[in-house]
PDB file of N, CA and C in Angstrom:
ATOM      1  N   UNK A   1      91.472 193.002 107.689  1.00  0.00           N
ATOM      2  CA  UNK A   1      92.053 192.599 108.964  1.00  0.00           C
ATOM      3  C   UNK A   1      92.995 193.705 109.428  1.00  0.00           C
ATOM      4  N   UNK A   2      92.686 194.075 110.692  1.00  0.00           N
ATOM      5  CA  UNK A   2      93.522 195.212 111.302  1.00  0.00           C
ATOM      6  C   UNK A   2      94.886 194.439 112.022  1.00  0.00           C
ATOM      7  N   UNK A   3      96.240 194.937 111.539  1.00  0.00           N
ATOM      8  CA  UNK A   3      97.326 194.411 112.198  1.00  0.00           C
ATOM      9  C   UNK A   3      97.684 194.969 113.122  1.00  0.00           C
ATOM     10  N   UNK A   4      97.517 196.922 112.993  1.00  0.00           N
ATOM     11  CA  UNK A   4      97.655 197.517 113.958  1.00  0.00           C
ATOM     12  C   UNK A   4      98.136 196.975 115.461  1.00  0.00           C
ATOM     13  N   UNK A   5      97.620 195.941 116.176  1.00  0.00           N
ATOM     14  CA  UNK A   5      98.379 195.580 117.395  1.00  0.00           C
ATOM     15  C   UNK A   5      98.947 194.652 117.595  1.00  0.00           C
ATOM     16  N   UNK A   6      99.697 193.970 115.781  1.00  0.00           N
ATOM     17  CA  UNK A   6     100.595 193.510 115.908  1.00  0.00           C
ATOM     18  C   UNK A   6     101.620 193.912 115.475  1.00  0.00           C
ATOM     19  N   UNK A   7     102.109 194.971 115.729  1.00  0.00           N
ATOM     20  CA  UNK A   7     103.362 195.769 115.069  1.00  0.00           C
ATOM     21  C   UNK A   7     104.253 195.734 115.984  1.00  0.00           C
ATOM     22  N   UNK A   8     105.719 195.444 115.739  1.00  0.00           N
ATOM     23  CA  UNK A   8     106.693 195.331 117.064  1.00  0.00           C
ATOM     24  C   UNK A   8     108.332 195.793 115.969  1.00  0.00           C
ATOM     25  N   UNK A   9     108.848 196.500 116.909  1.00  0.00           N
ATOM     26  CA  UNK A   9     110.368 196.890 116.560  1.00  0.00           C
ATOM     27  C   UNK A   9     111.073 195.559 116.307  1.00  0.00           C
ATOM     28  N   UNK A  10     112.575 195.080 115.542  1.00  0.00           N
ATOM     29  CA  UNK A  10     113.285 194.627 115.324  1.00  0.00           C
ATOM     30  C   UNK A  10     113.957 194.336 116.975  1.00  0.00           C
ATOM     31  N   UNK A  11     114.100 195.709 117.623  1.00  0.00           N
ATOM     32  CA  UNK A  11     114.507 195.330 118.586  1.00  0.00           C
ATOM     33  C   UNK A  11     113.771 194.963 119.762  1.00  0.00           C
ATOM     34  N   UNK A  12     112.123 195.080 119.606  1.00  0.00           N
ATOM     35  CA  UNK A  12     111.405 194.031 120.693  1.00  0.00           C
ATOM     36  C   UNK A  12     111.700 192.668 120.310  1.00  0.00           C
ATOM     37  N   UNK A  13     111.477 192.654 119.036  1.00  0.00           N
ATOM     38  CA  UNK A  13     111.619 190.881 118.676  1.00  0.00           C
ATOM     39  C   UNK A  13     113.304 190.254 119.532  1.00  0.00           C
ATOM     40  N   UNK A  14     113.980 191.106 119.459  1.00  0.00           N
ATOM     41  CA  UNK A  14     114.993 190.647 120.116  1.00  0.00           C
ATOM     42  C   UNK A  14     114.988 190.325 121.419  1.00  0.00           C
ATOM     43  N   UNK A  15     114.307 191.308 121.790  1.00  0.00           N
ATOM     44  CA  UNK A  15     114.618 191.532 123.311  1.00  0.00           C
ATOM     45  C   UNK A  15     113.518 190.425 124.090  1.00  0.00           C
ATOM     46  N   UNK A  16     112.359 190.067 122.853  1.00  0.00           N
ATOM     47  CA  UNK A  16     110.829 188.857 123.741  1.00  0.00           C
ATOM     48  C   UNK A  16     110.318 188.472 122.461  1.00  0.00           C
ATOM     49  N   UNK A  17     111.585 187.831 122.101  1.00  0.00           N
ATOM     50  CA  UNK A  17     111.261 186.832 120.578  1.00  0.00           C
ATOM     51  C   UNK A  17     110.650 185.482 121.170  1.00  0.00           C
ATOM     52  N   UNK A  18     110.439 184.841 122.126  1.00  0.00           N
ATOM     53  CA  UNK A  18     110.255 183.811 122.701  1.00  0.00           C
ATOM     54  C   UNK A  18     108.154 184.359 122.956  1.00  0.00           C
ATOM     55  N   UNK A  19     108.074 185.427 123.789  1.00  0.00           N
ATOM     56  CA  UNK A  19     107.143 186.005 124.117  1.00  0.00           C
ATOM     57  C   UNK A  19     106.364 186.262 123.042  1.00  0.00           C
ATOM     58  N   UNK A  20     106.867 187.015 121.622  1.00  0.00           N
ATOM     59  CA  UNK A  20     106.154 187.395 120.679  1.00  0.00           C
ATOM     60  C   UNK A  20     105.986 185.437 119.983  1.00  0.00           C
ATOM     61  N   UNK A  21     106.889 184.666 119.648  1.00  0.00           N
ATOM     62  CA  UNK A  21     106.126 183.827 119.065  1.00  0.00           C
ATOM     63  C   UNK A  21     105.242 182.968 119.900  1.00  0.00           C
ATOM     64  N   UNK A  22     105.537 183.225 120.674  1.00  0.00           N
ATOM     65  CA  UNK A  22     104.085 182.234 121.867  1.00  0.00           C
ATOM     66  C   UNK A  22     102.862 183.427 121.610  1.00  0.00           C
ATOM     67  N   UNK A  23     102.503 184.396 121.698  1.00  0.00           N
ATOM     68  CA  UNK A  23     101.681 185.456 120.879  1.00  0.00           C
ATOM     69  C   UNK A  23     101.053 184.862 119.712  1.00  0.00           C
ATOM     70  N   UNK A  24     102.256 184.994 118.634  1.00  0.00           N
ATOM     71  CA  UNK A  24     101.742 184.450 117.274  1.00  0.00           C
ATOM     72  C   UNK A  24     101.215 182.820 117.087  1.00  0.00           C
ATOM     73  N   UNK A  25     101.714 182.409 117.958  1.00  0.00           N
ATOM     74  CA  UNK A  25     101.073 181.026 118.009  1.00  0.00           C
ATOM     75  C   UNK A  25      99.507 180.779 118.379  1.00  0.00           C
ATOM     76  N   UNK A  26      99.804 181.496 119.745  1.00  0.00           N
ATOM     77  CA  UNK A  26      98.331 181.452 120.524  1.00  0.00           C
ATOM     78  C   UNK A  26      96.921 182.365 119.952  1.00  0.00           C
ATOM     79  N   UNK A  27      97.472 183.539 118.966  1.00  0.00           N
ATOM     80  CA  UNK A  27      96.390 184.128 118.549  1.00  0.00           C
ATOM     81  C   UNK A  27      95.941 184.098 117.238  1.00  0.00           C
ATOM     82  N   UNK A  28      96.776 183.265 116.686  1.00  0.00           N
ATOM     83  CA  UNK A  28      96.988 182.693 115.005  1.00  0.00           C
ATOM     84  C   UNK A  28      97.114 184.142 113.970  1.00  0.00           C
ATOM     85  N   UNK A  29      97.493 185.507 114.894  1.00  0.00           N
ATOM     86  CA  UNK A  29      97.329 186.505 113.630  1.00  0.00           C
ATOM     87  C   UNK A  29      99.194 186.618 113.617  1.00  0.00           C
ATOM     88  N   UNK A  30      99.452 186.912 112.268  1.00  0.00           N
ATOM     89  CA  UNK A  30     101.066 187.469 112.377  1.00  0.00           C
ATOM     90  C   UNK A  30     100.856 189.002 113.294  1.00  0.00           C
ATOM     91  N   UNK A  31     102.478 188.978 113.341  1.00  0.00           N
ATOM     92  CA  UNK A  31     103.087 190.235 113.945  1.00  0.00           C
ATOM     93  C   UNK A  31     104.312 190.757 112.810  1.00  0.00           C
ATOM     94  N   UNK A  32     103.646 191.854 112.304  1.00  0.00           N
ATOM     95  CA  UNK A  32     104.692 192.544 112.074  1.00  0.00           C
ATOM     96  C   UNK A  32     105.429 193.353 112.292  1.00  0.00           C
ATOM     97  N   UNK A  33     106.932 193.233 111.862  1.00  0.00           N
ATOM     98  CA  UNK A  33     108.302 193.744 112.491  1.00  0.00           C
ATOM     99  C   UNK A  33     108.515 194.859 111.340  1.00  0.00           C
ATOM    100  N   UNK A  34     109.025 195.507 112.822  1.00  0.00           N
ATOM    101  CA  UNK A  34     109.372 196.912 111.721  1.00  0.00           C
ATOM    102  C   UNK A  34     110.909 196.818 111.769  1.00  0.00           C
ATOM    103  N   UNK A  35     111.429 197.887 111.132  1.00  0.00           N
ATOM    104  CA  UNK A  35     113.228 198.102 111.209  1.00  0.00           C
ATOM    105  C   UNK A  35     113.434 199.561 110.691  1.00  0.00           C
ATOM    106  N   UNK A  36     113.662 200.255 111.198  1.00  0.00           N
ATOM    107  CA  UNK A  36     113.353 202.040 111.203  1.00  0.00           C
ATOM    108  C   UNK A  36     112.527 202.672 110.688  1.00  0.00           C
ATOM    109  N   UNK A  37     111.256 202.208 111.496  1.00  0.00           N
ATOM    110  CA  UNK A  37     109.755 202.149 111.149  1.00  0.00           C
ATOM    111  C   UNK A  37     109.417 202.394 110.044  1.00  0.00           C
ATOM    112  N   UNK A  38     110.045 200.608 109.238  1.00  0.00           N
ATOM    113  CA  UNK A  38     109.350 200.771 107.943  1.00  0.00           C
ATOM    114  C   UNK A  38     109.138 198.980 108.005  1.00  0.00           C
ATOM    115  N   UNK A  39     107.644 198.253 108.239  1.00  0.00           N
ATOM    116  CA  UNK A  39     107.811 197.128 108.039  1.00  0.00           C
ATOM    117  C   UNK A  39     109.047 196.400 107.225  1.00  0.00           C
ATOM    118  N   UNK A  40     109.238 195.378 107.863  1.00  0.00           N
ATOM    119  CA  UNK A  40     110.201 194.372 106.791  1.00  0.00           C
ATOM    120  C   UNK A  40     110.160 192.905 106.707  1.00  0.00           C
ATOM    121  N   UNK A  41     109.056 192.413 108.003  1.00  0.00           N
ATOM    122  CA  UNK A  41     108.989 191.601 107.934  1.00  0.00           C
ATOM    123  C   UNK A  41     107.351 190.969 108.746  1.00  0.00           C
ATOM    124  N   UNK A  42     107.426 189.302 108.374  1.00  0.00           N
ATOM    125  CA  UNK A  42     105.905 188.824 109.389  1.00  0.00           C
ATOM    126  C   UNK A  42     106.880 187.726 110.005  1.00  0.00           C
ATOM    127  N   UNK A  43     105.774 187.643 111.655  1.00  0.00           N
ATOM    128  CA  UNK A  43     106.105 186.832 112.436  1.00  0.00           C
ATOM    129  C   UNK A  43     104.941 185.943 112.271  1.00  0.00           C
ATOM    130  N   UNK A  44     105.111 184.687 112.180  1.00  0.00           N
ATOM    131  CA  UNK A  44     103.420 184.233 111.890  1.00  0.00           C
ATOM    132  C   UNK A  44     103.740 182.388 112.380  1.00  0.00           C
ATOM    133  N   UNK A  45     103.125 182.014 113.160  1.00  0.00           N
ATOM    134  CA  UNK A  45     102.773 180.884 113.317  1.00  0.00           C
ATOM    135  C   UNK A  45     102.673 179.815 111.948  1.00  0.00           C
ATOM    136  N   UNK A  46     103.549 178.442 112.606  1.00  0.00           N
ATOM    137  CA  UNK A  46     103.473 177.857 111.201  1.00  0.00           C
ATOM    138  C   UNK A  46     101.681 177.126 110.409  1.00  0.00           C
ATOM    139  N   UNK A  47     101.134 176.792 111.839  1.00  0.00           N
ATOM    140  CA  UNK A  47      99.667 176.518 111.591  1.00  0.00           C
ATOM    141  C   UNK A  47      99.283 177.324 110.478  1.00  0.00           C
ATOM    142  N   UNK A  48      99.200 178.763 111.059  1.00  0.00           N
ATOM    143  CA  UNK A  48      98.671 179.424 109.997  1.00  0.00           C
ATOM    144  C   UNK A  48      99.454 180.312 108.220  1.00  0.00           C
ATOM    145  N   UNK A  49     100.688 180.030 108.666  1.00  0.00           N
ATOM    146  CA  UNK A  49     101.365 179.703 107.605  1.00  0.00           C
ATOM    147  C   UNK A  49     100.740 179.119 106.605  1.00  0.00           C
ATOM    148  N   UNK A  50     100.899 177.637 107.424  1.00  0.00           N
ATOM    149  CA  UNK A  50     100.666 176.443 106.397  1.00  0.00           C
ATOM    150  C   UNK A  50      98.757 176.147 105.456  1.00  0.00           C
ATOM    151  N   UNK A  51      98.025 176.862 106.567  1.00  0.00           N
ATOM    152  CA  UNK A  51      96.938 177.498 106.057  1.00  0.00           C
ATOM    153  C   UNK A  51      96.755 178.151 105.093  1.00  0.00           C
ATOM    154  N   UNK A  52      97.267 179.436 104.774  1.00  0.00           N
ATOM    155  CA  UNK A  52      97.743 180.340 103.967  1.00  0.00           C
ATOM    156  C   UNK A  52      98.725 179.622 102.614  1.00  0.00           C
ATOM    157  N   UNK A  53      99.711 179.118 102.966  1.00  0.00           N
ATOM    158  CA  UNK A  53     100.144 178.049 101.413  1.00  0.00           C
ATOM    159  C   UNK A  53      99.395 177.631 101.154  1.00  0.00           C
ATOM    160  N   UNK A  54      98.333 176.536 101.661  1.00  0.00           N
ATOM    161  CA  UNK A  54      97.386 175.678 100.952  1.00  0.00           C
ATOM    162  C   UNK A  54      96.338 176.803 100.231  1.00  0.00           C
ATOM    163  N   UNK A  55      95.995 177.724 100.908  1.00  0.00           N
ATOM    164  CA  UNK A  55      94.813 178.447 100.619  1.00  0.00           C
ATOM    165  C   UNK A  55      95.197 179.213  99.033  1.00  0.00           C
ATOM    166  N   UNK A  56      96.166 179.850  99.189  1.00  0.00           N
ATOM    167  CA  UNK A  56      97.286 180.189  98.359  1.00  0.00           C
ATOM    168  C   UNK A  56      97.512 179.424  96.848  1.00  0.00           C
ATOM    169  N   UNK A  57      97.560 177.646  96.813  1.00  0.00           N
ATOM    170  CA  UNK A  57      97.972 176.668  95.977  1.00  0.00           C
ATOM    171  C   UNK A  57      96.386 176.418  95.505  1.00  0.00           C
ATOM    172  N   UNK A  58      95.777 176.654  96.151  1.00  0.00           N
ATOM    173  CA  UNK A  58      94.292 176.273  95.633  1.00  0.00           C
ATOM    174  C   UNK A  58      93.905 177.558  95.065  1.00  0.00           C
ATOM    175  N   UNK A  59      94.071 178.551  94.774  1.00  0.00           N
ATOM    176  CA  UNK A  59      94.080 179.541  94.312  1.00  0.00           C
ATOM    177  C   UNK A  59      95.030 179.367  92.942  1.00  0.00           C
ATOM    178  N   UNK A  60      95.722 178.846  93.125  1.00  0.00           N
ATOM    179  CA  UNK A  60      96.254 178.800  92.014  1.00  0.00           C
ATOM    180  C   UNK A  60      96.362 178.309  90.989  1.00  0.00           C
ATOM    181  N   UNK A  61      95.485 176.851  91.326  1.00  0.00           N
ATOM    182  CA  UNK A  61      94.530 176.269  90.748  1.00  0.00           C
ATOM    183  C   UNK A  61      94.001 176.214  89.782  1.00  0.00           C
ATOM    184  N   UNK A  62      92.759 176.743  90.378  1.00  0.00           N
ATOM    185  CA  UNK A  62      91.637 177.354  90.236  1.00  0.00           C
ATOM    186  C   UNK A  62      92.280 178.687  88.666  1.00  0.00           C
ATOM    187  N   UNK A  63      93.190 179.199  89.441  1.00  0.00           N
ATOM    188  CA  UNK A  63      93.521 180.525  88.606  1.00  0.00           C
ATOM    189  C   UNK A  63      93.996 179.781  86.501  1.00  0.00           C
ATOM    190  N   UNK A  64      94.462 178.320  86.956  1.00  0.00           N
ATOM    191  CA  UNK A  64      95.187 177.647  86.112  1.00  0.00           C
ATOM    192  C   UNK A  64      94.206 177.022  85.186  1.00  0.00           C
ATOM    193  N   UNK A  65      92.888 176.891  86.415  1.00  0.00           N
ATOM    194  CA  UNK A  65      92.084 176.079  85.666  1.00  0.00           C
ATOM    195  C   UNK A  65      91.198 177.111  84.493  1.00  0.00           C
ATOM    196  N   UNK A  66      91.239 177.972  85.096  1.00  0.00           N
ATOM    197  CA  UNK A  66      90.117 178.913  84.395  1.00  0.00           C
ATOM    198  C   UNK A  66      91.115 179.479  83.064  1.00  0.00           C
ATOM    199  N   UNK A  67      92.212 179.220  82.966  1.00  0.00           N
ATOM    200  CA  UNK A  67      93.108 180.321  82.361  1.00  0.00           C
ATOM    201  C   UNK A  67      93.142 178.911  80.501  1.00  0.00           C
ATOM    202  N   UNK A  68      92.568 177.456  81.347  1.00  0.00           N
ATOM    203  CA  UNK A  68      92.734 176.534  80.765  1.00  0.00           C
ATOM    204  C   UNK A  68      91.860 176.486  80.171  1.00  0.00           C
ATOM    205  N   UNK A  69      90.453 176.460  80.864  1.00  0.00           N
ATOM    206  CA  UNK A  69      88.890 176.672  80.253  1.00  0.00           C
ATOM    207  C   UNK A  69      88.827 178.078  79.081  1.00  0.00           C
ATOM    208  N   UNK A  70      89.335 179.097  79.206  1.00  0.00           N
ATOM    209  CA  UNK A  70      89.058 180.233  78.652  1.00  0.00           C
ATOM    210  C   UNK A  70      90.120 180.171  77.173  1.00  0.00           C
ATOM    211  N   UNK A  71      91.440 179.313  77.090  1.00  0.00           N
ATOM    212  CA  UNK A  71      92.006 179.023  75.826  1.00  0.00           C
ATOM    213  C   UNK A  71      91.498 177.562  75.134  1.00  0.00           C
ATOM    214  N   UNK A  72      90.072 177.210  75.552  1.00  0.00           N
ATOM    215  CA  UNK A  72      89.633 176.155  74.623  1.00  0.00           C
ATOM    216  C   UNK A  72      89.860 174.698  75.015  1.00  0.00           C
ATOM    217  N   UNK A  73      91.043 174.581  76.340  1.00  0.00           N
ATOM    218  CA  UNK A  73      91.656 173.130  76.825  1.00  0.00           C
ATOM    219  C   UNK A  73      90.650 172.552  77.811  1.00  0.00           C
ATOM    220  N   UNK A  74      89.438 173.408  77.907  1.00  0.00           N
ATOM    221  CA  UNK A  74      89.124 172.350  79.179  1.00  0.00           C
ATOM    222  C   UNK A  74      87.902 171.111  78.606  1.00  0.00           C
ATOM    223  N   UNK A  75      87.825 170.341  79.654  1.00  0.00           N
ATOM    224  CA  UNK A  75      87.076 168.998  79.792  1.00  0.00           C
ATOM    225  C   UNK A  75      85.451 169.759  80.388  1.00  0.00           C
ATOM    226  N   UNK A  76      84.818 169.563  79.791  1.00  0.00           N
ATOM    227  CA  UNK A  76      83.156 169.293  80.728  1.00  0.00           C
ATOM    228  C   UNK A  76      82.552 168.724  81.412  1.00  0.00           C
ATOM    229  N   UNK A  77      81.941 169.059  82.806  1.00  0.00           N
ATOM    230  CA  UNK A  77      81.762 168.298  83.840  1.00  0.00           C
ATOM    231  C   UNK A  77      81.257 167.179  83.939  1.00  0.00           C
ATOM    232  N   UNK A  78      80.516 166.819  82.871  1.00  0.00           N
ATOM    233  CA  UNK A  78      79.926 166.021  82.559  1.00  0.00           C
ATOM    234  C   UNK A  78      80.805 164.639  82.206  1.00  0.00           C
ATOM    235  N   UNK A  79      81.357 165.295  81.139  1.00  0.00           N
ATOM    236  CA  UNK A  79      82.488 164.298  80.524  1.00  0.00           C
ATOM    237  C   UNK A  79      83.792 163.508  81.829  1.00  0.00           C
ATOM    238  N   UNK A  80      83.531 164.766  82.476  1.00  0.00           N
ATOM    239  CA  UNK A  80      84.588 164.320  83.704  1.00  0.00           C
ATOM    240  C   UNK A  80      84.217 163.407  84.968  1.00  0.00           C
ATOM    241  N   UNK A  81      82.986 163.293  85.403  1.00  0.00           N
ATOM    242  CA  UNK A  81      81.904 163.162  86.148  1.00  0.00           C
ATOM    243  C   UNK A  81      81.926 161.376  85.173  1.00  0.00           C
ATOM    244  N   UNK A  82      81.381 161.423  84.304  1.00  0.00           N
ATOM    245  CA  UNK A  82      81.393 160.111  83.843  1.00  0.00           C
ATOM    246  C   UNK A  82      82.819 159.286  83.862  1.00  0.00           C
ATOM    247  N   UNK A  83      83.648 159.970  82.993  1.00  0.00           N
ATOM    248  CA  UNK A  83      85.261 159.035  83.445  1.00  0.00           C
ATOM    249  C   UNK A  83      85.547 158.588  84.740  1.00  0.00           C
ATOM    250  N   UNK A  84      85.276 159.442  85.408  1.00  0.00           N
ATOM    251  CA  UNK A  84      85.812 159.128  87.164  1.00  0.00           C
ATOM    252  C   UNK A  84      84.313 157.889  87.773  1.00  0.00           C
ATOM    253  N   UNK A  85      83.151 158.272  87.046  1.00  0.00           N
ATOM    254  CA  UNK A  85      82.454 156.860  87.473  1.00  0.00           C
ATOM    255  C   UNK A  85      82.769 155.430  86.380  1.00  0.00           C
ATOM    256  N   UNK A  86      83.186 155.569  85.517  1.00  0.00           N
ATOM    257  CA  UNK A  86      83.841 154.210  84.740  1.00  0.00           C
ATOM    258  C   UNK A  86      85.023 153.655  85.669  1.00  0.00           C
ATOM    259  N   UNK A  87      86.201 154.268  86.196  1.00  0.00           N
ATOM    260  CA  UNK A  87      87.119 154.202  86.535  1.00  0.00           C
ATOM    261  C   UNK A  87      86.921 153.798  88.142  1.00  0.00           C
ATOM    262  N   UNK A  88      86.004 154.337  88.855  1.00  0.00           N
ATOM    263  CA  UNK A  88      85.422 153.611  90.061  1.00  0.00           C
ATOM    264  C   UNK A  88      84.876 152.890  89.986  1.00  0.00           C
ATOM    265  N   UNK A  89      84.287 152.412  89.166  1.00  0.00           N
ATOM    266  CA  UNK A  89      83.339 150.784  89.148  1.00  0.00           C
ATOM    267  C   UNK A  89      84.341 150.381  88.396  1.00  0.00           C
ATOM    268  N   UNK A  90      85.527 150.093  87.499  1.00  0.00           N
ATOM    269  CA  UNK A  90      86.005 149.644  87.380  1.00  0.00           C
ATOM    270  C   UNK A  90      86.815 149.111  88.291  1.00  0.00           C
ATOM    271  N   UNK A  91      87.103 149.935  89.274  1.00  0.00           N
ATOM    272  CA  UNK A  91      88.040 149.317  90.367  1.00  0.00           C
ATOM    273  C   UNK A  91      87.580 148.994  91.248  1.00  0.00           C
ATOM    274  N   UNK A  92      86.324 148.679  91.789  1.00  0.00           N
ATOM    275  CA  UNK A  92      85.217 148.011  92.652  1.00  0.00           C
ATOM    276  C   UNK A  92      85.135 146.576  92.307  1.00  0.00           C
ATOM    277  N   UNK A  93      85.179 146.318  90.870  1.00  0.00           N
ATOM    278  CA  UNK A  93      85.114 145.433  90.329  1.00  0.00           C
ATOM    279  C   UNK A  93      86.412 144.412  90.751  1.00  0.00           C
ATOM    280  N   UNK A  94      87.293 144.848  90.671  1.00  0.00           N
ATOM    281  CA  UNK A  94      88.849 144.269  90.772  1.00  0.00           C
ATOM    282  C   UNK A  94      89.118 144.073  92.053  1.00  0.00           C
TER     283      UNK A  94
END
């Protein structure tokens, strides 16, 4: 992903901080801020923020799960696949 034309001074953000986050809102990409042209920061819409955490937490997951499977702790799909259908017809039942 090219950010290139979202790069803005410390002191644009000041001067059309209102302007730049209606930007970041409407085009869902961040903007990054420079401060004596050396990035320091992202301007980023919380939508896609909050995109990015989730995407982020499921990644991490995943990273937890495999780290679980590969020291001997994990369950087989199978085995797992069956518990979760005992446990739904059990509660169909009720």
């Amino acid at each position: 992903m090219d950010y290139t034309d979202g790069i803005v001074s410390v002191t644009t953000l000041k001067k059309n901080s209102a302007r730049l986050v209606r930007m970041a809102k409407e085009s869902g990409q961040p903007i990054v801020i420079t401060q004596n042209g050396k990035a320091t920061a992202v301007l980023q819409d919380v939508e896609s923020f909050q995109r990015l955490r989730d995407a982020l937490l499921l990644l991490k997951f995943v990273a937890k799960g495999d780290q679980e499977l590969r020291a001997g702790r994990g369950v087989e799909h199978d085995v797992v696949a069956s518990r979760l259908g005992k446990r739904h017809r059990s509660q169909n039942r009720a």
